[in-house]
C-alpha atoms as a PDB file:
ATOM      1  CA  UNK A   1     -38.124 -22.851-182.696  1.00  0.00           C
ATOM      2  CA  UNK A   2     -39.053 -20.466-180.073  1.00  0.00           C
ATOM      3  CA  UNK A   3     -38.570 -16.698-181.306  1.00  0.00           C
ATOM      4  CA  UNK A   4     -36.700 -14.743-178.097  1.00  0.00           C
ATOM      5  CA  UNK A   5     -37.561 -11.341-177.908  1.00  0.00           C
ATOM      6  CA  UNK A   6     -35.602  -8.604-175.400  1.00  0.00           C
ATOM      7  CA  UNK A   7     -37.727  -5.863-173.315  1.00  0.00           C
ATOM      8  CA  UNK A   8     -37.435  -3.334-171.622  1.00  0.00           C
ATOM      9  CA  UNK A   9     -37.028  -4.144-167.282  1.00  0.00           C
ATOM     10  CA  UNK A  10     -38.802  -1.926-164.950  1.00  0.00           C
ATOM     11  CA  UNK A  11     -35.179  -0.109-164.621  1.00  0.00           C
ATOM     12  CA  UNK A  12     -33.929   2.207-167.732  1.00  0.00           C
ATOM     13  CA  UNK A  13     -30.813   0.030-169.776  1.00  0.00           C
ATOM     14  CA  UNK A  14     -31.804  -2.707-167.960  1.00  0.00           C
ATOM     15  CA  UNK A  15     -32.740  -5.535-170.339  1.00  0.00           C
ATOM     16  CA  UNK A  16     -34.519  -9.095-169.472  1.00  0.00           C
ATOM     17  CA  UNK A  17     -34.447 -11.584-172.741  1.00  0.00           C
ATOM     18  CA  UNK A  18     -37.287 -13.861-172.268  1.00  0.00           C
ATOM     19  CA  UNK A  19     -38.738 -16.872-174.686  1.00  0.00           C
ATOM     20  CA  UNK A  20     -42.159 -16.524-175.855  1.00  0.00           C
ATOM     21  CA  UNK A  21     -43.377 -19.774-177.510  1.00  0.00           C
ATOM     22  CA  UNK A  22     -46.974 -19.381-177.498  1.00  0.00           C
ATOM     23  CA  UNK A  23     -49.309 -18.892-180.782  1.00  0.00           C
ATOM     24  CA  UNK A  24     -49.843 -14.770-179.983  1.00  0.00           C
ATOM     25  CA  UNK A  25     -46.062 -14.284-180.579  1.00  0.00           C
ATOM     26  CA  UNK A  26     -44.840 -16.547-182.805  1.00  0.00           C
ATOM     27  CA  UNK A  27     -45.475 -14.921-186.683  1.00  0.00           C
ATOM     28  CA  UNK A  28     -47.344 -12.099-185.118  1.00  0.00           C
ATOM     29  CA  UNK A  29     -48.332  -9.037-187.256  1.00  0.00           C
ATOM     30  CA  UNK A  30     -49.366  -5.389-185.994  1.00  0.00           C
ATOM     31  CA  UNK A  31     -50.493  -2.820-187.198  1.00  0.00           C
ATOM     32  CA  UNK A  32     -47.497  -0.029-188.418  1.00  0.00           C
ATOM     33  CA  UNK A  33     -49.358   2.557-185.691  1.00  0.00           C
ATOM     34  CA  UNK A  34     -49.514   0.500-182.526  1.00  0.00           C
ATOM     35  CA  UNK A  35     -45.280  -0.757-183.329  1.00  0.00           C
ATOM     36  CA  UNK A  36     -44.708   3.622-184.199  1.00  0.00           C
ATOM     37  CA  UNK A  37     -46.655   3.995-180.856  1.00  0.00           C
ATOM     38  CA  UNK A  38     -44.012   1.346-179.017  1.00  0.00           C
ATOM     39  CA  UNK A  39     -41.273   2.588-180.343  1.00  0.00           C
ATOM     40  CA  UNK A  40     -41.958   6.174-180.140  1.00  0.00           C
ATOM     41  CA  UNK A  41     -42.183   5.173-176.175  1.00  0.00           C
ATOM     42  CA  UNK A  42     -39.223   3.307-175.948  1.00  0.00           C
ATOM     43  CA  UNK A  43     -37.209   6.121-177.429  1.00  0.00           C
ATOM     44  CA  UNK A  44     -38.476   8.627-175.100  1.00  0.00           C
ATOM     45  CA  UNK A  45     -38.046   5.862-171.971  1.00  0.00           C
ATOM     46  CA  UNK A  46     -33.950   5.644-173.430  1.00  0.00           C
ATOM     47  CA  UNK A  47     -31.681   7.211-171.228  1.00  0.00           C
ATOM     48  CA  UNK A  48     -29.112   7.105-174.231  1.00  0.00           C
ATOM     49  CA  UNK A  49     -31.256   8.673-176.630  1.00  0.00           C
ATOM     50  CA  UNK A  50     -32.672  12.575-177.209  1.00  0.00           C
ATOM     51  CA  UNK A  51     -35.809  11.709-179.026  1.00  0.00           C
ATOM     52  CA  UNK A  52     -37.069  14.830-179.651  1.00  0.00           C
ATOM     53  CA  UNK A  53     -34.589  14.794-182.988  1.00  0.00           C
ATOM     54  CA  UNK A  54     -35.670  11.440-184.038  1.00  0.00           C
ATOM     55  CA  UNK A  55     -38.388  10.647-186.191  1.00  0.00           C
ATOM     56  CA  UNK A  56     -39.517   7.320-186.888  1.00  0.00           C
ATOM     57  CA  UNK A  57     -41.806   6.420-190.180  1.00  0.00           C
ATOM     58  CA  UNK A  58     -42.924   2.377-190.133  1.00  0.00           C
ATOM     59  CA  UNK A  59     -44.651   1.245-193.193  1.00  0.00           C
ATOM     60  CA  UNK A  60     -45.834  -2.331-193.592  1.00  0.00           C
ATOM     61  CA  UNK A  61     -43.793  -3.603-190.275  1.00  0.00           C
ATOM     62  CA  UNK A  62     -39.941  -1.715-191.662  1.00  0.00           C
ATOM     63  CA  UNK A  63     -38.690   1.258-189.721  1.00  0.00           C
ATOM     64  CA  UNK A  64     -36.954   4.251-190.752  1.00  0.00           C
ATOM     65  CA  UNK A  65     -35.053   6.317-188.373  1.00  0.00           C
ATOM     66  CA  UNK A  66     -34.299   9.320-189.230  1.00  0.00           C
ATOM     67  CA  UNK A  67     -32.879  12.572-187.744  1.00  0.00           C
ATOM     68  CA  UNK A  68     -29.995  13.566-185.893  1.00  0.00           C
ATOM     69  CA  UNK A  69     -28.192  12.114-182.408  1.00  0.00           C
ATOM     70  CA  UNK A  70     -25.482  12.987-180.524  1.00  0.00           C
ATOM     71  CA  UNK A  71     -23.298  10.050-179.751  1.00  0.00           C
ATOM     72  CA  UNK A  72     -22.307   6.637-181.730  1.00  0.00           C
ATOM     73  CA  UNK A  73     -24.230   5.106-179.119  1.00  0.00           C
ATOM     74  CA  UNK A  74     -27.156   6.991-179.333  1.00  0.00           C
ATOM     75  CA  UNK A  75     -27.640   5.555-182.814  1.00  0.00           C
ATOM     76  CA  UNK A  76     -27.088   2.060-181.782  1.00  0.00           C
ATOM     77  CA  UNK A  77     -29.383   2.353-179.116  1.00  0.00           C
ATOM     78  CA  UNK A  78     -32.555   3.478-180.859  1.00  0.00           C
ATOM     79  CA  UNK A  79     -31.814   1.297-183.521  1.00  0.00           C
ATOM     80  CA  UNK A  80     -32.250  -1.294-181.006  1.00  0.00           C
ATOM     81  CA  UNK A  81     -35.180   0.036-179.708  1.00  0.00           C
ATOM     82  CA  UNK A  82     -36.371  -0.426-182.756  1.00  0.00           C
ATOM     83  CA  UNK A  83     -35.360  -4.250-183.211  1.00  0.00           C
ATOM     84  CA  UNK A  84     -37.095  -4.926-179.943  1.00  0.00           C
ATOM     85  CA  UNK A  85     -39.993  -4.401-180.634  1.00  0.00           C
ATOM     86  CA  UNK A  86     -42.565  -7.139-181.655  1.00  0.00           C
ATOM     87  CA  UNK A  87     -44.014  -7.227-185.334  1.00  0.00           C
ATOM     88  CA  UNK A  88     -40.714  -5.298-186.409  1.00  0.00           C
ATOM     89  CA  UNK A  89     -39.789  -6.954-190.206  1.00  0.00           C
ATOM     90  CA  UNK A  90     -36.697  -4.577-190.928  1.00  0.00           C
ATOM     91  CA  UNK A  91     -35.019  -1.509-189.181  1.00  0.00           C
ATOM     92  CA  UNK A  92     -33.433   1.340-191.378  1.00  0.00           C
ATOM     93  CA  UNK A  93     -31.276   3.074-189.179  1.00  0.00           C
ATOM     94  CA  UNK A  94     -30.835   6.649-191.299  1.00  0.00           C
ATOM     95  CA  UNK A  95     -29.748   8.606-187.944  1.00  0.00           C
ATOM     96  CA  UNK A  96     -26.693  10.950-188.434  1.00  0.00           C
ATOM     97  CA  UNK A  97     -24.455  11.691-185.640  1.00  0.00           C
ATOM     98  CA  UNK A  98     -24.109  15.330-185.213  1.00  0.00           C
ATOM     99  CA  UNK A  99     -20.591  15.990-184.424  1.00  0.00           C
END
């Protein structure tokens, strides 16, 4: 079964879910810096997120997010930025909305 993964469109919020098949994406494991690297991006590339109150700790392919956000939203969002991103096992979304 195909595994489908969603990324990130040339316009911020705009997402594109694709099927990649082949034998590089299918089981693939990275190393915890290059997937803290991607994510790190994607959160500062978010519109919806602040990610300067956001840090992000990956340890054998699970995230933890932790920190503070602003919105409901916010929180869903970089959890999902999380999720998206290839070689991701588990995401621990610790954020706290700041209200």
């Amino acid at each position: 079964m195909p595994v489908v993964y969603r990324y990130r469109g040339p316009y911020t919020g705009r997402y594109y879910y694709t099927i990649y098949s082949g034998p590089y994406y299918v089981g693939t494991t990275r190393d915890d810096t290059e997937i803290l690297t991607d994510i790190e991006a994607d959160l500062i590339l978010d519109s919806w997120v602040d990610a300067t109150n956001v840090n992000v700790e990956v340890n054998e392919g699970v995230v933890t997010l932790s920190g503070n956000v602003d919105t409901v939203v916010a929180k869903r969002s970089a959890g999902d930025d999380a999720w998206d991103t290839p070689g991701v096992v588990d995401v621990i979304n610790n954020l706290k909305v700041q209200r």
